[in-house]
N, C-alpha and C. Protein backbone atom coordinates (compact mmCIF):
# COMPACT_ATOMS: atom_id res chain seq x y z
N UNK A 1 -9.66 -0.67 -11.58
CA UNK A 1 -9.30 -1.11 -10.24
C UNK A 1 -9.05 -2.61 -10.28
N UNK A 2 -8.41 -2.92 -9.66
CA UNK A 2 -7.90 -4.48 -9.44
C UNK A 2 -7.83 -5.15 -7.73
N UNK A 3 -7.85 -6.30 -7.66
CA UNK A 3 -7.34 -6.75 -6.53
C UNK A 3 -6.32 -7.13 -6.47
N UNK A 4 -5.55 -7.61 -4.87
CA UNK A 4 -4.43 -7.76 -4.90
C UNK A 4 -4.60 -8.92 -6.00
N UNK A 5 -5.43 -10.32 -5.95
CA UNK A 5 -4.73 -11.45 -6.66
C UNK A 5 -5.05 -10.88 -8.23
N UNK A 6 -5.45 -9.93 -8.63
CA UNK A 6 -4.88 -9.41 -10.25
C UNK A 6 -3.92 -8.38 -10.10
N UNK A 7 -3.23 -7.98 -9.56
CA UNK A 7 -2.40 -7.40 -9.44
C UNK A 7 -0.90 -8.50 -9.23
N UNK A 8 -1.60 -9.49 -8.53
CA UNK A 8 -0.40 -10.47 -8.89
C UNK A 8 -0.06 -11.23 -9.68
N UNK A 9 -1.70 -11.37 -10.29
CA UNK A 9 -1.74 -12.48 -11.29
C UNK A 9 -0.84 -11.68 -12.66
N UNK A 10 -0.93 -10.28 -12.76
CA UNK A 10 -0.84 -9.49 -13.84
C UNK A 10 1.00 -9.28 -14.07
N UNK A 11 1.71 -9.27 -12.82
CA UNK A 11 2.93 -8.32 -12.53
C UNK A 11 3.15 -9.68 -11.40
N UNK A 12 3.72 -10.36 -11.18
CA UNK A 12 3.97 -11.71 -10.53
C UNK A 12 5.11 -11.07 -9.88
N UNK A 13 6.07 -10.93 -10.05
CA UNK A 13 7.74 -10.67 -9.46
C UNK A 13 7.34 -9.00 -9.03
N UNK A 14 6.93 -8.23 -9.68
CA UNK A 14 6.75 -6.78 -9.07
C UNK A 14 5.44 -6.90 -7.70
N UNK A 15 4.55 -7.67 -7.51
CA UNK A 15 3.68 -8.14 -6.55
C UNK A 15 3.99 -8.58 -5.20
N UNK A 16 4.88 -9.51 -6.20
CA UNK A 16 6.15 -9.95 -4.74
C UNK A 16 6.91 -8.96 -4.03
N UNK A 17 7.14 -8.42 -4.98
CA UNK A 17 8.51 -7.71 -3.86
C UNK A 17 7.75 -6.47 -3.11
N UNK A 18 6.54 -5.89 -3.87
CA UNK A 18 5.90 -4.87 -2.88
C UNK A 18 5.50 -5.17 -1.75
N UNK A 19 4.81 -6.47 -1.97
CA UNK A 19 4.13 -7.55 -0.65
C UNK A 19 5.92 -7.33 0.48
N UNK A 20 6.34 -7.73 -0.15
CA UNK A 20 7.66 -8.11 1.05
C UNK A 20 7.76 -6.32 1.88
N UNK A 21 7.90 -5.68 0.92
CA UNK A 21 8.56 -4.27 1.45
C UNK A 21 7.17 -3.88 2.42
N UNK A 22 5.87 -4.54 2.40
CA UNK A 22 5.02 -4.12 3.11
C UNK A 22 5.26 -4.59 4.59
N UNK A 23 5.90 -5.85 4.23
CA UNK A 23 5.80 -6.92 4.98
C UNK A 23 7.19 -6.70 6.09
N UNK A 24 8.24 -5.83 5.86
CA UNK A 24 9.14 -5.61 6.94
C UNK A 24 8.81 -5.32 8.20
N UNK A 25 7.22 -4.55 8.82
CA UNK A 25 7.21 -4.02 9.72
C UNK A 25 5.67 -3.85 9.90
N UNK A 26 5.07 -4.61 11.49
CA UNK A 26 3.81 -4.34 11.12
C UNK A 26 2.93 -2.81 11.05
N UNK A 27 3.43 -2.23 11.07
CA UNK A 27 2.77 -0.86 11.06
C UNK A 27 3.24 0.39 9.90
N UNK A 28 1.96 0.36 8.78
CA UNK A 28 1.71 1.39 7.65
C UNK A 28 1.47 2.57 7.46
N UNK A 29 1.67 3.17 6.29
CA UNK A 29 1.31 4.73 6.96
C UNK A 29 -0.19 5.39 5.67
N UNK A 30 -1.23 5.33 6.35
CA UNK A 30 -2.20 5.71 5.25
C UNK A 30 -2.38 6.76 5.60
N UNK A 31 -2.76 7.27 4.00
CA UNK A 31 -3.54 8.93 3.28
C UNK A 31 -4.81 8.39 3.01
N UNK A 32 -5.69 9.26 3.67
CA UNK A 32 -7.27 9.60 3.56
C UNK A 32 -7.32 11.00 3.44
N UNK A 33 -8.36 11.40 2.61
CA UNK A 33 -8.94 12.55 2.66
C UNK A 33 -9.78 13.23 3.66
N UNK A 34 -9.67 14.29 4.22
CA UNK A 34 -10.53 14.66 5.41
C UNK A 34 -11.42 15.60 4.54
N UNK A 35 -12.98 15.97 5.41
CA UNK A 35 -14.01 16.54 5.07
C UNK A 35 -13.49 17.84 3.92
N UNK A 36 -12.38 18.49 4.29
CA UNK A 36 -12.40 19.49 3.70
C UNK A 36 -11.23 19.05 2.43
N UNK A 37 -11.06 18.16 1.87
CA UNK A 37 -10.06 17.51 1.07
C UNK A 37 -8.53 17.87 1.12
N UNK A 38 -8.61 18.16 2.68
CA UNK A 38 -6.71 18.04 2.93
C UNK A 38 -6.66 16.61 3.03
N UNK A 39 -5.13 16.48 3.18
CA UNK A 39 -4.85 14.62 3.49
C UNK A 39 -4.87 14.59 5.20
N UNK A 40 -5.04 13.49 5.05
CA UNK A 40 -4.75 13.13 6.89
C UNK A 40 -4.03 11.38 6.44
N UNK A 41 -2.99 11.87 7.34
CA UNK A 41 -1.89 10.60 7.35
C UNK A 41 -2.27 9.89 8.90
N UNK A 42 -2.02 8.71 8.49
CA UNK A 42 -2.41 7.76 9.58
C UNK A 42 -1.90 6.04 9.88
N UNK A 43 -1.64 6.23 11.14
CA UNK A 43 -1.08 5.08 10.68
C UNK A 43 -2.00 3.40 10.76
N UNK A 44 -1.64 2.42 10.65
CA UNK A 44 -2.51 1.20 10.06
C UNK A 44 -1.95 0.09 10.01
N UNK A 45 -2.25 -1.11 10.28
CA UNK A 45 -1.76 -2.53 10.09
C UNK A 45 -2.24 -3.00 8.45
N UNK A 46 -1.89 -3.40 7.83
CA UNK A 46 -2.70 -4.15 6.85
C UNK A 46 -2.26 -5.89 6.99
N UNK A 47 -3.60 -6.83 5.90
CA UNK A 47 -3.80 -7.93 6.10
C UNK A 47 -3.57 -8.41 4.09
N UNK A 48 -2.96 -9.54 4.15
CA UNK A 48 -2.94 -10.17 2.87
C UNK A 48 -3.63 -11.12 3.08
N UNK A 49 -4.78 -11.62 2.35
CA UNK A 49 -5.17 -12.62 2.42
C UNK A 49 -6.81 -13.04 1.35
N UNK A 50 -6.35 -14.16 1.04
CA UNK A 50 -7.01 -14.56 0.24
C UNK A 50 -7.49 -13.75 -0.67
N UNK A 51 -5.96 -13.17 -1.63
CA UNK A 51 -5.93 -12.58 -2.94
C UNK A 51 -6.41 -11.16 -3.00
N UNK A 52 -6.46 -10.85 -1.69
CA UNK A 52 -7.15 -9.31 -1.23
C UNK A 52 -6.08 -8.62 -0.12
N UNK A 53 -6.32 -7.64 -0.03
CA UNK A 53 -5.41 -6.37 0.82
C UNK A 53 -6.95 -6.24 1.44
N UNK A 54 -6.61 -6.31 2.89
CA UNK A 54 -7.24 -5.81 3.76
C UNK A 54 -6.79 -5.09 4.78
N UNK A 55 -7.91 -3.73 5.24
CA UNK A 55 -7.67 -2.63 6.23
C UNK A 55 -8.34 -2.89 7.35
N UNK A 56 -8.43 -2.93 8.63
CA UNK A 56 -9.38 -2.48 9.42
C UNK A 56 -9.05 -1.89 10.20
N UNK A 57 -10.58 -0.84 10.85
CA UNK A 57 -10.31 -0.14 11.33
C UNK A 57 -11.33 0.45 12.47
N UNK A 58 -10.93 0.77 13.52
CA UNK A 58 -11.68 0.97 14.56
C UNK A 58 -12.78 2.11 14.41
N UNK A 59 -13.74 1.83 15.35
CA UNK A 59 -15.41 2.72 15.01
C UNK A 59 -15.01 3.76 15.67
N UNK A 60 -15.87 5.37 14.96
CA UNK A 60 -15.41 6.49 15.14
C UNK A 60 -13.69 6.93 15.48
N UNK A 61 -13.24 6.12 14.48
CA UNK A 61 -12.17 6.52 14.23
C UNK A 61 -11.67 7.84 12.76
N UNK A 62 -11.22 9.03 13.07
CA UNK A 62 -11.29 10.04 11.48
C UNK A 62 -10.89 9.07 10.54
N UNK A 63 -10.04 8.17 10.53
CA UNK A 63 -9.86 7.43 9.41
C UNK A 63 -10.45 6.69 8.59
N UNK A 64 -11.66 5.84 9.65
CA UNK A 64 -12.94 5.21 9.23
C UNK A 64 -13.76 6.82 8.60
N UNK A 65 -14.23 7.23 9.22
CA UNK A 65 -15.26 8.64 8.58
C UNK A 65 -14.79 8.80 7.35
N UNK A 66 -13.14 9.31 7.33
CA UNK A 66 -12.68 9.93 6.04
C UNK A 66 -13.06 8.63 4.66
N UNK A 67 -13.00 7.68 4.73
CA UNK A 67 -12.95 6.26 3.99
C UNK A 67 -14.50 6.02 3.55
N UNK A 68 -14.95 6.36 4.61
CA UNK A 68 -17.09 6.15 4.67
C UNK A 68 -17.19 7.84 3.51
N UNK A 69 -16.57 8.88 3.65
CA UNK A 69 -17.03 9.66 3.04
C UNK A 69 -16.22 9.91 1.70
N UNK A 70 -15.13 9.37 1.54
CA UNK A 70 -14.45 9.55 0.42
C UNK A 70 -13.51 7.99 0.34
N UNK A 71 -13.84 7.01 -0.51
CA UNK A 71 -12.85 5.72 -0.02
C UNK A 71 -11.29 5.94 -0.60
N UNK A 72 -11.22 7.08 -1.50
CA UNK A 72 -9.61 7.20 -1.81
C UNK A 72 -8.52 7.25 -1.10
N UNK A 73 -7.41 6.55 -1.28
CA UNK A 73 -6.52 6.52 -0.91
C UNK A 73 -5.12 5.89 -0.78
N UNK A 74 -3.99 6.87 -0.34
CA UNK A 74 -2.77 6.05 0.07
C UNK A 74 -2.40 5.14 0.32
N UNK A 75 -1.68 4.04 0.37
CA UNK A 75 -1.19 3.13 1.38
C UNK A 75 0.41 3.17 1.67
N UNK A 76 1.35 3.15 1.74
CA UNK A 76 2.75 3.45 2.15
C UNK A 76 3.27 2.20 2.99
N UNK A 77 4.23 1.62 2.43
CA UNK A 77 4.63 0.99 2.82
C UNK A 77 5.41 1.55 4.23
N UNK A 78 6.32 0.35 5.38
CA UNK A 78 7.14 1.07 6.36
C UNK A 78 8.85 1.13 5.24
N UNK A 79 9.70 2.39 6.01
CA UNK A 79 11.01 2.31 5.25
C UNK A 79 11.96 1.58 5.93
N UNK A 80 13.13 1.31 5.38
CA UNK A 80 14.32 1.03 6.35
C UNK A 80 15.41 2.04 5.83
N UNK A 81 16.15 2.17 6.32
CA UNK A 81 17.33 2.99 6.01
C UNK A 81 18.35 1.90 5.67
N UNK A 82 19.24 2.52 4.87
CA UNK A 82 19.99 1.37 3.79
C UNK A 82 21.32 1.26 4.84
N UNK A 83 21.81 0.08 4.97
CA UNK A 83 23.07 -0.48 5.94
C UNK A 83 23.86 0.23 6.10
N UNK A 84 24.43 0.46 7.63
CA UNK A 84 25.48 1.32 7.54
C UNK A 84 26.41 1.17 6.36
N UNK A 85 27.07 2.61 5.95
CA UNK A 85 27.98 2.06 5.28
C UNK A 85 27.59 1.34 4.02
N UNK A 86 26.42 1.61 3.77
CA UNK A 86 26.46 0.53 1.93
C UNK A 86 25.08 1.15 1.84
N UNK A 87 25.36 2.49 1.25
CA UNK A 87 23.64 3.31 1.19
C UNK A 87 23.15 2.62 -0.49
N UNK A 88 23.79 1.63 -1.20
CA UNK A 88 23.65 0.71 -1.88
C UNK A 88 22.67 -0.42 -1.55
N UNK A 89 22.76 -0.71 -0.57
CA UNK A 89 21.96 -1.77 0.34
C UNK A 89 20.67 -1.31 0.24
N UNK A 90 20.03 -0.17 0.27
CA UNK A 90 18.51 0.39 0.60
C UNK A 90 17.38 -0.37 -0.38
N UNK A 91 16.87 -1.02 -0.07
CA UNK A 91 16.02 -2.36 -0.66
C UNK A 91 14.81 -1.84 -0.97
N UNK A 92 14.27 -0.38 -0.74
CA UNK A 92 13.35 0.52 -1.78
C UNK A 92 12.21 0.38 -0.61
N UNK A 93 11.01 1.10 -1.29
CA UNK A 93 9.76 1.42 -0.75
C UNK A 93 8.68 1.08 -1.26
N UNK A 94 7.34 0.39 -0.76
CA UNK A 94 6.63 0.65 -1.80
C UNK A 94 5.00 1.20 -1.62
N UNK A 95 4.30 1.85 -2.52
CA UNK A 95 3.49 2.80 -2.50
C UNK A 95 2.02 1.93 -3.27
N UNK A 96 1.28 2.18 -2.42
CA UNK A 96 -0.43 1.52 -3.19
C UNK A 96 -1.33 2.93 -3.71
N UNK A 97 -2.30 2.74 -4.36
CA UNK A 97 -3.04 3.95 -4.47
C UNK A 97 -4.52 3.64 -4.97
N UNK A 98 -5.34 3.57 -4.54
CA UNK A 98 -6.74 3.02 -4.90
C UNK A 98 -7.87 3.46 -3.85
N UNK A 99 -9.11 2.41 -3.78
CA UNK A 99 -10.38 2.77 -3.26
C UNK A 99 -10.41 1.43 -1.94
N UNK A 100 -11.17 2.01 -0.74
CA UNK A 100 -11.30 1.39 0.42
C UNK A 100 -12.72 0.86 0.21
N UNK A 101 -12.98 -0.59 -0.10
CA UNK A 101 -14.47 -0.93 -0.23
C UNK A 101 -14.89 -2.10 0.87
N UNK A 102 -15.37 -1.62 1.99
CA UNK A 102 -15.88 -2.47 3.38
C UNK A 102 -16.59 -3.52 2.85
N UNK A 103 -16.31 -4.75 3.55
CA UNK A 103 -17.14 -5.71 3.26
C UNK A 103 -17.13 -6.24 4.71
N UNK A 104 -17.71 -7.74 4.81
CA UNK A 104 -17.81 -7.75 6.35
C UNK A 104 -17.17 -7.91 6.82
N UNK A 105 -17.14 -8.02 8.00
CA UNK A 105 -16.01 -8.05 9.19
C UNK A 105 -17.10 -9.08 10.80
N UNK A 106 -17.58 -10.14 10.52
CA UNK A 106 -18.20 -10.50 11.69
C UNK A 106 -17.51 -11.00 12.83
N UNK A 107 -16.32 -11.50 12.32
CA UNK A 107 -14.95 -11.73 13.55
C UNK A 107 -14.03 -10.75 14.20
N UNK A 108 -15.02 -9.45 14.16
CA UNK A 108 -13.97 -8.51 14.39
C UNK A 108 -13.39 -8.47 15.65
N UNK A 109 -11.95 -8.06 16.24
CA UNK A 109 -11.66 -8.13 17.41
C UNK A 109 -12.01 -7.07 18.75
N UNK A 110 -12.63 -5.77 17.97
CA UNK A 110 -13.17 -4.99 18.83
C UNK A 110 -14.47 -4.46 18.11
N UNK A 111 -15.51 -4.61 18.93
CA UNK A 111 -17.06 -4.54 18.99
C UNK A 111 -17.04 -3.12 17.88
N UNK A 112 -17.65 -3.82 17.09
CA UNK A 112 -17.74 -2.38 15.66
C UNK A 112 -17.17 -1.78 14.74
N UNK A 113 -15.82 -3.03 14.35
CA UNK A 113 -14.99 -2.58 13.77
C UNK A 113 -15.04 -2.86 12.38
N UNK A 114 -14.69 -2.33 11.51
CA UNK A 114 -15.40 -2.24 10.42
C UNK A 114 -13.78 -2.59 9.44
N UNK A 115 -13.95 -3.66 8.48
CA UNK A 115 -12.95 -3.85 7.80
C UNK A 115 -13.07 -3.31 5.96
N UNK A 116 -11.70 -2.92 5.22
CA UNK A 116 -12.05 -2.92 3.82
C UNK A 116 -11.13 -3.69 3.27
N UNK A 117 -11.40 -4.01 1.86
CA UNK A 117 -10.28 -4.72 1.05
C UNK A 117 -9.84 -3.59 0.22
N UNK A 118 -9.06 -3.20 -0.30
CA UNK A 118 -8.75 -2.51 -1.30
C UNK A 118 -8.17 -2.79 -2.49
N UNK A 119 -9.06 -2.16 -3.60
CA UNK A 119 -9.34 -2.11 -4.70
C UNK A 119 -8.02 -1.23 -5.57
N UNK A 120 -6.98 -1.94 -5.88
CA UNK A 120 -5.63 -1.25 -6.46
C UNK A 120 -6.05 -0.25 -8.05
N UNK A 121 -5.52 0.84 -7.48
CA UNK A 121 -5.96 2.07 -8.87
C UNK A 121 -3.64 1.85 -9.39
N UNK A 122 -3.37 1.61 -8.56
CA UNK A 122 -1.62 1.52 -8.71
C UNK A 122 -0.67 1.28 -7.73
N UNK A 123 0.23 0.56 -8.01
CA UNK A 123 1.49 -0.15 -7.53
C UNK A 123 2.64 0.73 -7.60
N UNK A 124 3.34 1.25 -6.86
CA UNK A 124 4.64 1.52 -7.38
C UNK A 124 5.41 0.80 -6.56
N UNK A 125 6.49 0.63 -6.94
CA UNK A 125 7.99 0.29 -5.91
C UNK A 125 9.37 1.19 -6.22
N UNK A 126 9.82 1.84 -5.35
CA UNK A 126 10.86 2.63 -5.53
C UNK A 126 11.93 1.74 -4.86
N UNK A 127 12.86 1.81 -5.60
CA UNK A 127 14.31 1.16 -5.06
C UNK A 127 15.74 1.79 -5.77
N UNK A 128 16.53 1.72 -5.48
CA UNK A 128 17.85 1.36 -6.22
C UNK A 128 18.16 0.67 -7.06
N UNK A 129 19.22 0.68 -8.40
CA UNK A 129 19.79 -0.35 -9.44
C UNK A 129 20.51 -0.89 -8.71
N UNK A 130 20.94 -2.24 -9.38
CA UNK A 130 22.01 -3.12 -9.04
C UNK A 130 23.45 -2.23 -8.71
N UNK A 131 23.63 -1.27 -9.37
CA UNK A 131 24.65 -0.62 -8.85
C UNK A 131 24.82 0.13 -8.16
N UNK A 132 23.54 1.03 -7.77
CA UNK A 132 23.36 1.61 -6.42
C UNK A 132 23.80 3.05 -6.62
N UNK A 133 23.58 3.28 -7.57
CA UNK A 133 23.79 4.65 -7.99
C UNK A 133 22.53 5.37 -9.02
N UNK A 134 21.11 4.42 -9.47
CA UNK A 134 20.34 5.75 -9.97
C UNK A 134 19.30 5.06 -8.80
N UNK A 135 17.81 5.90 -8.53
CA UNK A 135 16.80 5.73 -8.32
C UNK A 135 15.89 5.13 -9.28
N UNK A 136 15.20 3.89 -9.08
CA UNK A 136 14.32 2.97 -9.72
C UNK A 136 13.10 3.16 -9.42
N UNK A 137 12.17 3.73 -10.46
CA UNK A 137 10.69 3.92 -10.26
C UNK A 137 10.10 2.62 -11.11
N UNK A 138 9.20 1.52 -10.23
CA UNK A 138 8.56 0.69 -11.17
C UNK A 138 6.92 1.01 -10.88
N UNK A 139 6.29 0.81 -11.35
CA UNK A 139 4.59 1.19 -11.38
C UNK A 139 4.04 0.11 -12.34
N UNK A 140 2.83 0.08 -11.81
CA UNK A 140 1.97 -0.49 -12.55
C UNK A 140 0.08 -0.08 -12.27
N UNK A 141 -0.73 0.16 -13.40
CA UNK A 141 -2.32 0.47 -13.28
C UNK A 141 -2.58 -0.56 -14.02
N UNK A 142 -3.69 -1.30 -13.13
CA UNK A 142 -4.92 -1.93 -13.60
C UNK A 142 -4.92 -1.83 -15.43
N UNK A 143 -4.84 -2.99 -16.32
CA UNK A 143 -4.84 -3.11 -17.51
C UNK A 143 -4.24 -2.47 -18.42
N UNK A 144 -3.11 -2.36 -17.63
CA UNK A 144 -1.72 -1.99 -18.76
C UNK A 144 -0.15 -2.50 -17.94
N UNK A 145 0.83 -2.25 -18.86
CA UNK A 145 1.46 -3.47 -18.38
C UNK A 145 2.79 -2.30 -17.26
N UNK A 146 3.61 -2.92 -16.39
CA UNK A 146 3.71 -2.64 -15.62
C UNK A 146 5.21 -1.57 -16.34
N UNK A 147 5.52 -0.11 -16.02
CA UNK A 147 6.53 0.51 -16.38
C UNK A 147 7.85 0.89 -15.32
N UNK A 148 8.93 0.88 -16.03
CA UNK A 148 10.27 1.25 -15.15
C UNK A 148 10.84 2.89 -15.89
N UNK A 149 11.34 3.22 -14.59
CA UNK A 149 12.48 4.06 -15.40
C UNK A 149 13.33 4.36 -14.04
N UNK A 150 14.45 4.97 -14.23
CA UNK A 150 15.70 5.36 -13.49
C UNK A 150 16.15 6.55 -13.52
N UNK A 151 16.70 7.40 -12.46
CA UNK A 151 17.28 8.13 -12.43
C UNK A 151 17.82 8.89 -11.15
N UNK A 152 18.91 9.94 -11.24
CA UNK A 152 20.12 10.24 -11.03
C UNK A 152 19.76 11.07 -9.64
């Protein structure tokens, strides 16, 4: 597991650009596990700051429970749809995958809200080539170095 600032420190230019694709729109779409280990999708703001990815999240909320009883999970970036007319243009997606570990939260903005940083298990970014004709898978896990591949 890593934090965001080893995840940046590790993959510098692939860090960046996931941060940005997070960064189009304030609202995320997280996977938690529910009691019976289906997914439950949900949606979420996240926070960058000081070399950490942070969640928070409101009390007796299923999303908080699911996180208190299992911390795995999703993060999903928001999408855009690629410019009219230039489905070349589509500037990709990008995908987190790790553990939700609460630490404090004493400034919280509503009475009981409970914040986590998360602990990166993997990075991906999906995009387009320069030519706009294959699909670009880049990834990266915690202590190995970051992989590409393409296709049709």
């Amino acid at each position: 597991m890593a934090s965001w600032a080893e995840f940046a420190a590790a993959e510098p230019a692939l860090a960046s650009r996931v941060e940005q694709r997070f960064g189009i729109r304030k609202h995320k779409t997280l996977a938690t596990l529910r009691k019976d280990g289906s997914p439950r999708i949900s949606g979420i703001e996240v926070e960058f700051a000081h070399g950490e990815l942070f969640l928070g999240m409101m009390p007796g909320s299923r999303k908080l429970g699911d996180v208190q009883r299992d911390p795995r999970l999703a993060l999903h970036s928001p999408t855009d749809d690629p410019p009219p007319g230039n489905p070349a243009g589509w500037l990709g997606e990008a995908k987190l995958s790790g553990y939700a570990l609460e630490v404090d939260f004493p400034n919280s903005p509503v009475a009981g809200g409970r914040r986590f940083r998360i602990d990166i298990t993997e990075a991906v970014l999906t995009h387009l080539n320069d030519a706009g004709d294959r699909l670009v898978v880049e990834s990266w896990r915690p202590g190995k170095t970051s992989t590409r591949f393409e296709r049709r």
